[in-house]
Protein backbone atom coordinates (compact mmCIF):
# COMPACT_ATOMS: atom_id res chain seq x y z
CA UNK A 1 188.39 77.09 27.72
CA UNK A 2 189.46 80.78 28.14
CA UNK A 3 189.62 81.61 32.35
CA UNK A 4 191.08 85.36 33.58
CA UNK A 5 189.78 87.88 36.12
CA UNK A 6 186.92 90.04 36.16
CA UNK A 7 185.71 93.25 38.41
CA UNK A 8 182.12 93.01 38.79
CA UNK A 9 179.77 95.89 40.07
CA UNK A 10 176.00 95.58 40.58
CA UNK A 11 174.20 99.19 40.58
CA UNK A 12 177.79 101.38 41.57
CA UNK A 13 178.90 98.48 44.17
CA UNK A 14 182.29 97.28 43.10
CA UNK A 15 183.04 93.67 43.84
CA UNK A 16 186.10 92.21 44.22
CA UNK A 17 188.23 90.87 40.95
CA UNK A 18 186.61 87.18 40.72
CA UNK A 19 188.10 84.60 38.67
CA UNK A 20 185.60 83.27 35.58
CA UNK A 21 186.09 80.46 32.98
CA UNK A 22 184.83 81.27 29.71
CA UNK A 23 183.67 77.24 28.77
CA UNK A 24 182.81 75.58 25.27
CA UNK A 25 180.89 72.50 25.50
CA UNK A 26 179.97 70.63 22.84
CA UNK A 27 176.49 69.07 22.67
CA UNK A 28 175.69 67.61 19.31
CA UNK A 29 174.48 70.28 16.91
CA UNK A 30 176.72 72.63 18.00
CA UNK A 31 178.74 73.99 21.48
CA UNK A 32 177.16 76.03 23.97
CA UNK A 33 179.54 78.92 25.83
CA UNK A 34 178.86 79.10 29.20
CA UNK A 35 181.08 81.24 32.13
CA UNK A 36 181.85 79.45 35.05
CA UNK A 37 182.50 81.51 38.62
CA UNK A 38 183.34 80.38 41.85
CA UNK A 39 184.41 76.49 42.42
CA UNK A 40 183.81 73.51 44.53
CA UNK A 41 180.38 74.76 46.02
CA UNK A 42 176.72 73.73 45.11
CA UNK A 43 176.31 74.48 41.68
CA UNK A 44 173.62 76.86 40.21
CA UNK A 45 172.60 77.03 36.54
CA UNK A 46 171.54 80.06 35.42
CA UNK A 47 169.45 80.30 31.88
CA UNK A 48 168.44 83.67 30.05
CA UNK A 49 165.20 83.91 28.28
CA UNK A 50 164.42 84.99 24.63
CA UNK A 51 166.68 87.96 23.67
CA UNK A 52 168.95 87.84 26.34
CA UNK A 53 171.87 86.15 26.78
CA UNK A 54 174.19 85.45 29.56
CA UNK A 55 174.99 88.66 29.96
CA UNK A 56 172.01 88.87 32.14
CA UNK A 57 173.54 87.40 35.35
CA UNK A 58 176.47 89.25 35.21
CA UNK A 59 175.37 91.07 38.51
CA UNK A 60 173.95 87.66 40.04
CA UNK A 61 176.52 85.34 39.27
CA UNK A 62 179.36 86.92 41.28
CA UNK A 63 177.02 87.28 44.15
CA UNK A 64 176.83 83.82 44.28
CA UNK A 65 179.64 83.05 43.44
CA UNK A 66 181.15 85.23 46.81
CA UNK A 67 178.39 83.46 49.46
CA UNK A 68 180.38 79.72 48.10
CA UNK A 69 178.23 78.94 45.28
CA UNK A 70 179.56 77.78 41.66
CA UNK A 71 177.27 79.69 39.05
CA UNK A 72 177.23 78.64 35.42
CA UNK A 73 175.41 81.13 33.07
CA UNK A 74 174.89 79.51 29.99
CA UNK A 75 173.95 80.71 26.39
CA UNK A 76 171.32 78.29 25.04
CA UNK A 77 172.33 77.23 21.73
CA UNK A 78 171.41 79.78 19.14
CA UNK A 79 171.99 82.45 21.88
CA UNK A 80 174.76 84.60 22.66
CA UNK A 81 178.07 83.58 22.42
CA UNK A 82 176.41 79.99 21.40
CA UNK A 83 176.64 78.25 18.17
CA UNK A 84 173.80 78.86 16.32
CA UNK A 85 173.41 75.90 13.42
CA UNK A 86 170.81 76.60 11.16
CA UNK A 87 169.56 73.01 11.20
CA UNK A 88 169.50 72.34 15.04
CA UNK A 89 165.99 72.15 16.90
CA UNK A 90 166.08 75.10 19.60
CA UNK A 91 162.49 74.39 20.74
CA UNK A 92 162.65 74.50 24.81
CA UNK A 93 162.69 70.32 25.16
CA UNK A 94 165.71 70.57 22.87
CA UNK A 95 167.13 73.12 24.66
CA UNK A 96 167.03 71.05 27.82
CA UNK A 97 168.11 68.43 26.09
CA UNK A 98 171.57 69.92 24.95
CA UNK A 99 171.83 71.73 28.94
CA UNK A 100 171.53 67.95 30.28
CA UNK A 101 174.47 67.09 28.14
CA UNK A 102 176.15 69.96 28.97
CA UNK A 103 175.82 69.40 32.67
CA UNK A 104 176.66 65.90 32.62
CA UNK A 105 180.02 66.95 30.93
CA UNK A 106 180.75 69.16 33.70
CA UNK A 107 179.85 66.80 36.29
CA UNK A 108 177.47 68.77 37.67
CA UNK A 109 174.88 67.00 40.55
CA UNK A 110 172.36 68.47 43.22
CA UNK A 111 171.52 71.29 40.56
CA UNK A 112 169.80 74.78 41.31
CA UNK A 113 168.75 75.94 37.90
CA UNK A 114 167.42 79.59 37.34
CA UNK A 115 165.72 80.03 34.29
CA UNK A 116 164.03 84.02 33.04
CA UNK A 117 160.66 83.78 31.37
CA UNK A 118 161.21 81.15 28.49
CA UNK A 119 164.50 80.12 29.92
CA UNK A 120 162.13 78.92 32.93
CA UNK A 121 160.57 76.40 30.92
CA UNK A 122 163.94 74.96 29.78
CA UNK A 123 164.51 74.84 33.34
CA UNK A 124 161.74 73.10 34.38
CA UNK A 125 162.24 70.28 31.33
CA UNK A 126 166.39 69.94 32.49
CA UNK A 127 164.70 68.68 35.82
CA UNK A 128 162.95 66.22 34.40
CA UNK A 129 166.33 64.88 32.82
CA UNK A 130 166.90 61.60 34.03
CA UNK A 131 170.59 62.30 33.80
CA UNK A 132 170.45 65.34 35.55
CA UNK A 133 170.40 65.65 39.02
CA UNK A 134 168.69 68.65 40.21
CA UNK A 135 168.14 69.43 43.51
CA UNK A 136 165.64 72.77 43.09
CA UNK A 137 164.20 74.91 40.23
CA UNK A 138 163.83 79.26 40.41
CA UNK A 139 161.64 80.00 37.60
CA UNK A 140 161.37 84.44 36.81
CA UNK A 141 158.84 85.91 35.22
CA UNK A 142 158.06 81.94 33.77
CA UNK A 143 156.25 82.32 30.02
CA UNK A 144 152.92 81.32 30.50
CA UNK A 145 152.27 77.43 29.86
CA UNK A 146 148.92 78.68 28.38
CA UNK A 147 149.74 81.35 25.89
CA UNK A 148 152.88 80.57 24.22
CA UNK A 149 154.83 82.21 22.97
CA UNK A 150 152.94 84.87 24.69
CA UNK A 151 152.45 88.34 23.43
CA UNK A 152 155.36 90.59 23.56
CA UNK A 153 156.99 87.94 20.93
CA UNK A 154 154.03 87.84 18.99
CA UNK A 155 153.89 91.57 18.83
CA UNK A 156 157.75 90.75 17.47
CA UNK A 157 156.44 88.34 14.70
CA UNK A 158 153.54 90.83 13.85
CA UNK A 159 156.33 93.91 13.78
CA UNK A 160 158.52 91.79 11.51
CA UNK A 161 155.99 92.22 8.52
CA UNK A 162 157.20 95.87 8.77
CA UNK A 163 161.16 95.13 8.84
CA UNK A 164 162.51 94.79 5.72
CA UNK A 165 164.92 91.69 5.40
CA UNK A 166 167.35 91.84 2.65
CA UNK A 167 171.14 91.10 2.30
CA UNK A 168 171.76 94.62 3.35
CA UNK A 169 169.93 94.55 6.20
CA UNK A 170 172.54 94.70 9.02
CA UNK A 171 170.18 96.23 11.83
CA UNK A 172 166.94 94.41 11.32
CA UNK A 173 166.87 92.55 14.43
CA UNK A 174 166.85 96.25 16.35
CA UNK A 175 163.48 97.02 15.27
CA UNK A 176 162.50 93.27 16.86
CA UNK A 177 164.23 92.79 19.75
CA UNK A 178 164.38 96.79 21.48
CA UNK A 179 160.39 96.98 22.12
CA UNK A 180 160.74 93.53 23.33
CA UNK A 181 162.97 94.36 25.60
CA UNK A 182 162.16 97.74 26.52
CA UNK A 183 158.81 96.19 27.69
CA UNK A 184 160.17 94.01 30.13
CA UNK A 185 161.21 96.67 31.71
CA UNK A 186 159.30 99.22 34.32
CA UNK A 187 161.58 101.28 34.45
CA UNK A 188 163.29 102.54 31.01
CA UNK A 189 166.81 103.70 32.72
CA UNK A 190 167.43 100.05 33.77
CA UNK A 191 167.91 99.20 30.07
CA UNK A 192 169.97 102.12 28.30
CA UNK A 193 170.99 101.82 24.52
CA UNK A 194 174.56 100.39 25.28
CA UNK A 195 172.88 97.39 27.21
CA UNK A 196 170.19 96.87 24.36
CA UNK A 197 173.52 96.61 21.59
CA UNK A 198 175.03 94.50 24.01
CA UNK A 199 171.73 91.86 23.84
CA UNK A 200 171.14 92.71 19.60
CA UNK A 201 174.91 91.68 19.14
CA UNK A 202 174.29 88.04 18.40
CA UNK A 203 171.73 89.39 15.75
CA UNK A 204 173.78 92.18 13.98
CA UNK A 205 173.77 91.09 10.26
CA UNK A 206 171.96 90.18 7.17
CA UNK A 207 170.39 86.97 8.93
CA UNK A 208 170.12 88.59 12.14
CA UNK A 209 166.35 89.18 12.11
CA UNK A 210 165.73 85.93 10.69
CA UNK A 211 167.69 84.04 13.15
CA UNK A 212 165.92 85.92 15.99
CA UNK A 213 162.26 84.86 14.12
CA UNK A 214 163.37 81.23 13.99
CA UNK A 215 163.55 81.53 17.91
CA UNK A 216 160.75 82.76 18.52
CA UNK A 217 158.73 80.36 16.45
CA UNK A 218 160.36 77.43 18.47
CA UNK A 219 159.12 78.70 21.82
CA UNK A 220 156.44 75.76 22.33
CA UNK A 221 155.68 73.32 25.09
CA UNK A 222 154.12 69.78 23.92
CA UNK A 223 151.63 67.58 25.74
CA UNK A 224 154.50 65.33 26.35
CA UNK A 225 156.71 68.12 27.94
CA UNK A 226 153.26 69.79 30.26
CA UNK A 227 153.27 66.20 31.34
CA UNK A 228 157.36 65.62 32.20
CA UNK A 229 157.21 68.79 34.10
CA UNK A 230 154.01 67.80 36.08
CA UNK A 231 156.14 64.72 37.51
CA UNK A 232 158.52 67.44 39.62
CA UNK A 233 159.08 66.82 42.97
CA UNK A 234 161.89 68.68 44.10
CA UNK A 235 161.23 72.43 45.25
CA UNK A 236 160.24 75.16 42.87
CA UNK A 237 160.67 78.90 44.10
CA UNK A 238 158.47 81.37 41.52
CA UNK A 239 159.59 85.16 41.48
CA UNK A 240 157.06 87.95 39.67
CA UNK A 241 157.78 91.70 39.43
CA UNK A 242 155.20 93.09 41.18
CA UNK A 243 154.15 95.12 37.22
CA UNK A 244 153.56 91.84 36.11
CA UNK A 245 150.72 89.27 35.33
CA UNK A 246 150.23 86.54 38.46
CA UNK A 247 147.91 84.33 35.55
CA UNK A 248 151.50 82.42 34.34
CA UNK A 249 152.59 81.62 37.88
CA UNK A 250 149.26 80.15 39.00
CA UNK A 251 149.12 78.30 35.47
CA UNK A 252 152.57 76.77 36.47
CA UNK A 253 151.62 76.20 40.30
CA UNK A 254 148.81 74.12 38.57
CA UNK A 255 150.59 72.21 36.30
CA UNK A 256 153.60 71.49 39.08
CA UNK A 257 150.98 69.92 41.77
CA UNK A 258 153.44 67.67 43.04
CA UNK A 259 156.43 70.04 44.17
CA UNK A 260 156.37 72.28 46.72
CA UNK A 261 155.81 75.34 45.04
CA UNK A 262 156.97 79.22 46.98
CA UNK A 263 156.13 82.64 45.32
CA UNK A 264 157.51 85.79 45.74
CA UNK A 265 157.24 89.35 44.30
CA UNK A 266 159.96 91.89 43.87
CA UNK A 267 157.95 95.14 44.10
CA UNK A 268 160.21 96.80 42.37
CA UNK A 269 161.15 95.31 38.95
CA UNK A 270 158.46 93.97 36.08
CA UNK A 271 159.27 91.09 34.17
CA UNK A 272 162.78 91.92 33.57
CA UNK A 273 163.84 91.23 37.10
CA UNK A 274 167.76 90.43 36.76
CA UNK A 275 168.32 93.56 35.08
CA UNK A 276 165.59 95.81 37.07
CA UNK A 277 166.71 94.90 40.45
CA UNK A 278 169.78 92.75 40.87
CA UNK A 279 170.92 93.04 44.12
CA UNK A 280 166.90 92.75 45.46
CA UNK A 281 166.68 89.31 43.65
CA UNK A 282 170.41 88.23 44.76
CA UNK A 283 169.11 88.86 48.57
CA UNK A 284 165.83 86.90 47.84
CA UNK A 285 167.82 83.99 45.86
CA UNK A 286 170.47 83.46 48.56
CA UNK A 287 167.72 83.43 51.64
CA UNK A 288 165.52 80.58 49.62
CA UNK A 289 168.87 78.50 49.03
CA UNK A 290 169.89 78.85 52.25
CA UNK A 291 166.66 77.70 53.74
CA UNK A 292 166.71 74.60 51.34
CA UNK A 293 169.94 73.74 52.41
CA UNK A 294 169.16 73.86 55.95
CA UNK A 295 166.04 71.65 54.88
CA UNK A 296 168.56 69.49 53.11
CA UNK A 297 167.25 69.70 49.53
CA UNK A 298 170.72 70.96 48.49
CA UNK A 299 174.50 69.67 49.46
């Protein structure tokens, strides 16, 4: 465990210096990292989607981490600062999988877990954990149950017919992963070059490209999994950019018929909402937890 100070700042706003835990937590195949700020309050879980990493929460986190929350962004394994064993499953029920163990470990209980797009489904499957107790789920821009892996990834598998993948091939994963991301994005200034090298990091190398590939291929939901999450009672909060499709979120109201389900839009972000409009989303996260506390889903 590494653990040191850090200034945040969310769009010019300078927070104060915050104390964060870097964490390593071993869960079988490998160990996931995960950064831990803020302690003693109701925990939150946050989870990136494909492509991203923790990094994504690093204007959300400290927000809620300052109104008495403990936030835990975590890199799912084969992600970020994750391990990333070639042999290990990293298809979203084993991804929840490894998270339970993860949480358990920390001693975690009364769980809000925040997934982004296919990090929403691993979200959903974590709270149908039986050893994981989780008290409400915020799903973002949620992949669509219907269409996995859904089309801006299979626009990445069709593009990487046109990347050339050899031993010298440091930057492959750049011609992959940038129109991905740059098309989660309504606006292009949100996501400057220096942010997109900060998400391709994980990927820089020979295998890079590859490894990113792999990913994607793994992003499936099985009968079995459709039916865990349709057994969800606890409240589910569902946040669109107002650029994107409503078709996902009324597949997943469908399938989660038995929790009391709340949308919202953020008018001005697209699917990319964390990094589009940070301190919007913050404001809309900490109203909805503070109502569920009040209604006594959360300690």
């Amino acid at each position: 465990m590494r653990a040191g100070y850090v200034r945040f700042g969310a769009h010019g706003a300078r927070l104060s210096a915050m104390y964060v835990e870097h964490l390593r937590i071993p869960v079988g195949p490998g160990s996931l990292h995960a950064e831990r700020l803020g302690r003693g309050g109701p925990p939150v879980v946050l989870l990136h989607g494909f492509g991203t990493c923790s990094f994504l929460w690093r204007h959300l986190a400290p927000v809620l981490a300052q109104a008495g929350y403990t936030a835990i962004a975590f890199d799912l394994l084969g992600y970020g600062e994750s391990d990333q064993p070639q042999e290990a499953a990293y298809t979203p029920a084993a991804q929840a999988e490894y998270l339970s163990r993860a949480v358990t470990a920390l001693r975690l209980t009364d769980v809000t877990v925040v997934g982004q797009d296919m990090g929403a489904i691993v979200a959903m499957l974590l709270a149908t954990s039986p050893r994981t107790r989780v008290a409400s789920t915020i799903l973002l821009s949620p992949s669509d149950p219907d269409d996995l892996p859904g089309a801006p990834i299979r626009a990445l598998q069709r593009a990487s017919a046109k990347v050339v993948l050899s031993a010298h091939t440091l930057f492959g994963a750049k011609a992959l992963l940038e129109p991905l991301l740059q098309g989660a994005v309504r606006d292009p200034t949100c996501l400057p070059e220096r942010l997109i090298a900060r998400y391709l990091a994980p990927y820089v190398g020979p295998e890079g490209a590859s490894q990113l590939l792999q990913r994607a291929a793994a992003i499936e939901l099985q009968t079995e999994d459709r039916a865990a999450i349709a057994t969800i009672t606890s409240p589910v909060l569902i946040v669109e950019g107002a650029a994107g499709s409503p078709r996902p979120s009324l597949s997943w109201a469908a399938v989660l018929a038995q929790a009391p389900v709340t949308f919202e839009r953020m008018p001005d972000a697209s699917s990319l909402v964390p990094e589009e409009a940070p301190s919007a989303l913050a404001e809309l996260l900490l109203a909805w937890l503070s109502r569920q506390r009040l209604a006594g889903s959360l300690r």
